[in-house]
Protein backbone atom coordinates (compact mmCIF):
# COMPACT_ATOMS: atom_id res chain seq x y z
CA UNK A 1 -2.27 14.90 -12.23
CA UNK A 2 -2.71 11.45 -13.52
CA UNK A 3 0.39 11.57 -16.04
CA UNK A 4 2.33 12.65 -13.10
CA UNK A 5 0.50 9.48 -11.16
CA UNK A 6 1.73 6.93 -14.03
CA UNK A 7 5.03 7.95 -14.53
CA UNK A 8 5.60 8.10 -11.53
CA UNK A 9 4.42 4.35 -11.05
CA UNK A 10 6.06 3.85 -14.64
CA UNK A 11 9.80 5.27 -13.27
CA UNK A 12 9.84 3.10 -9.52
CA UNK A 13 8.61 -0.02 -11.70
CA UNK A 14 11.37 0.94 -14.23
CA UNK A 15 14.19 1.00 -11.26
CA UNK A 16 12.89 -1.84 -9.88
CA UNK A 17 12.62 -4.05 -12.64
CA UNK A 18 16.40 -3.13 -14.14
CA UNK A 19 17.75 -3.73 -10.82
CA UNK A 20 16.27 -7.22 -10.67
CA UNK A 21 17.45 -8.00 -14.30
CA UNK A 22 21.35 -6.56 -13.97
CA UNK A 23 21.29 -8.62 -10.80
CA UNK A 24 19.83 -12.00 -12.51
CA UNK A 25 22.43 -11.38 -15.57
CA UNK A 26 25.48 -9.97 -13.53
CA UNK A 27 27.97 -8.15 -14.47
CA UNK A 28 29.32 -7.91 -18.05
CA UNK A 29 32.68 -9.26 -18.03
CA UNK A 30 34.94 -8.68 -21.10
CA UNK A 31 37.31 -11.93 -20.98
CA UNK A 32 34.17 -13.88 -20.95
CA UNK A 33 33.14 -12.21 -24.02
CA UNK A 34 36.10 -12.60 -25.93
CA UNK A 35 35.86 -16.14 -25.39
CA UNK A 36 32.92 -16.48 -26.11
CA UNK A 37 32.88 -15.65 -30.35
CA UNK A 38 31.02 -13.18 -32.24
CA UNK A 39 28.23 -15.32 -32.91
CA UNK A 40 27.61 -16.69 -29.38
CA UNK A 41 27.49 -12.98 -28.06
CA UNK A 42 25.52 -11.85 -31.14
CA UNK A 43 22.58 -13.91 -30.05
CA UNK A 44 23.58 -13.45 -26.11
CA UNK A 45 22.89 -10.06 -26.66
CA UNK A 46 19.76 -10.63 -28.85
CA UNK A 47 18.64 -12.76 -26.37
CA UNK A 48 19.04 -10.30 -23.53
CA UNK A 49 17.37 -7.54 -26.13
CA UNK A 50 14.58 -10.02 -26.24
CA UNK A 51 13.86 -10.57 -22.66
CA UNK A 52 13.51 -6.61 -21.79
CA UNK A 53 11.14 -6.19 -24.84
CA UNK A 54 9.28 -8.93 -23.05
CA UNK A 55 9.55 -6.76 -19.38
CA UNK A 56 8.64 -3.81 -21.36
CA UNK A 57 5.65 -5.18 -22.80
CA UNK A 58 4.06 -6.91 -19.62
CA UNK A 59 4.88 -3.47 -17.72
CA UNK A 60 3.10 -1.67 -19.77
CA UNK A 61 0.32 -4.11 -19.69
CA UNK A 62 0.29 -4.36 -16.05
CA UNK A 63 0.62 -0.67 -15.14
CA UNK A 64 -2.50 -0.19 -17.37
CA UNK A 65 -4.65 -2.33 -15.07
CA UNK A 66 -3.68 -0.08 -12.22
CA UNK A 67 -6.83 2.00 -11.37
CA UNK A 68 -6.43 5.74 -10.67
CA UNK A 69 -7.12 7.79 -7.54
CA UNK A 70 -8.58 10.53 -10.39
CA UNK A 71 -10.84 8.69 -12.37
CA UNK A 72 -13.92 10.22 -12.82
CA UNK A 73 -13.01 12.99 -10.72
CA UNK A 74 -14.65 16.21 -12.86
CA UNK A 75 -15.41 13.50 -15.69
CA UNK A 76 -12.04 12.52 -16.28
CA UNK A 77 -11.50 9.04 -17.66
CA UNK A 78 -8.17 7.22 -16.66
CA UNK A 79 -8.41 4.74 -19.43
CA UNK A 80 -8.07 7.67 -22.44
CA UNK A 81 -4.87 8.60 -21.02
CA UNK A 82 -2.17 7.87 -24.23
CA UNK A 83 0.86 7.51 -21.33
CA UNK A 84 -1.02 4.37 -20.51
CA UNK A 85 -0.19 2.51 -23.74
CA UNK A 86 2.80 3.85 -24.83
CA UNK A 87 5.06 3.43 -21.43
CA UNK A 88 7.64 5.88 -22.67
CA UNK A 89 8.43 6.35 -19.35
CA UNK A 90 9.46 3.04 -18.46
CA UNK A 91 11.17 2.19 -21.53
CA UNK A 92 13.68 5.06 -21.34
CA UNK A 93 14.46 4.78 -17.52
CA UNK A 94 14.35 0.91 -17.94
CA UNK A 95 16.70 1.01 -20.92
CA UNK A 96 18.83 4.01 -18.53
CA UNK A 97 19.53 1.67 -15.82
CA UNK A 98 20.39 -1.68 -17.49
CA UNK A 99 24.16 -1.48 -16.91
CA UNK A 100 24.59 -5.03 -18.18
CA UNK A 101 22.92 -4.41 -21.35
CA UNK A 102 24.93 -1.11 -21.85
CA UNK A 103 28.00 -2.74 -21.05
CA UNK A 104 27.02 -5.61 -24.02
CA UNK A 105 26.09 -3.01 -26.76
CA UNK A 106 29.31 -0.68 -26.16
CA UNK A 107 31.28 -3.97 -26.65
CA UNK A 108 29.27 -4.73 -29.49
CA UNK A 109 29.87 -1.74 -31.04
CA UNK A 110 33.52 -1.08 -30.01
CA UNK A 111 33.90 -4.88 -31.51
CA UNK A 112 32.18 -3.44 -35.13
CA UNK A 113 34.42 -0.02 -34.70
CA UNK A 114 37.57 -2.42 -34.54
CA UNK A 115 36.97 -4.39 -38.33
């Protein structure tokens, strides 16, 4: 019941979260990126790699600080369960829903397909 309990926590945090970033970046626009140079969207996209490892690790952080309705309930202990630290979860619907990020990478790599 508790894994259930934390990813479900793990998944609306997720949504949340990649909604808030594709908002805060906008949308990917390919003219821009042209302009822009290989080098300046190399590290634009490192950059934006950077900042959701970031998210990812405070989620995970955070999310392990909630308490759980099941905690000691027939000697269960909340803070032994492995979902806590490894936020699997939240990584692969975060990474899912990042539709600015996607948009970067498939450029990326259509730009590498291209030499």
């Amino acid at each position: 019941m508790d894994i259930g309990y934390i990813t479900s926590i793990y998944v609306i945090l997720a949504i949340y979260l990649s909604t808030v970033l594709d908002e805060r970046v906008g949308k990917f626009n390919k003219e821009d990126a042209d302009k822009e140079g290989n080098f300046i969207f190399t590290l634009k996209t490192i950059g934006l790699l950077w900042l959701v490892g970031v998210i990812i690790y405070i989620a995970r952080n955070v999310v392990e600080l909630v308490p759980s309705p099941f905690n000691g309930l027939a000697g269960y202990e909340h803070g032994r369960l492995k979902e806590l630290t490894t936020a699997s979860a939240f990584v692969f619907v975060f990474l899912l829903y990042q539709k600015h990020l996607k948009d970067r990478l498939e450029y990326m790599y259509n730009m590498m397909v291209a030499r």
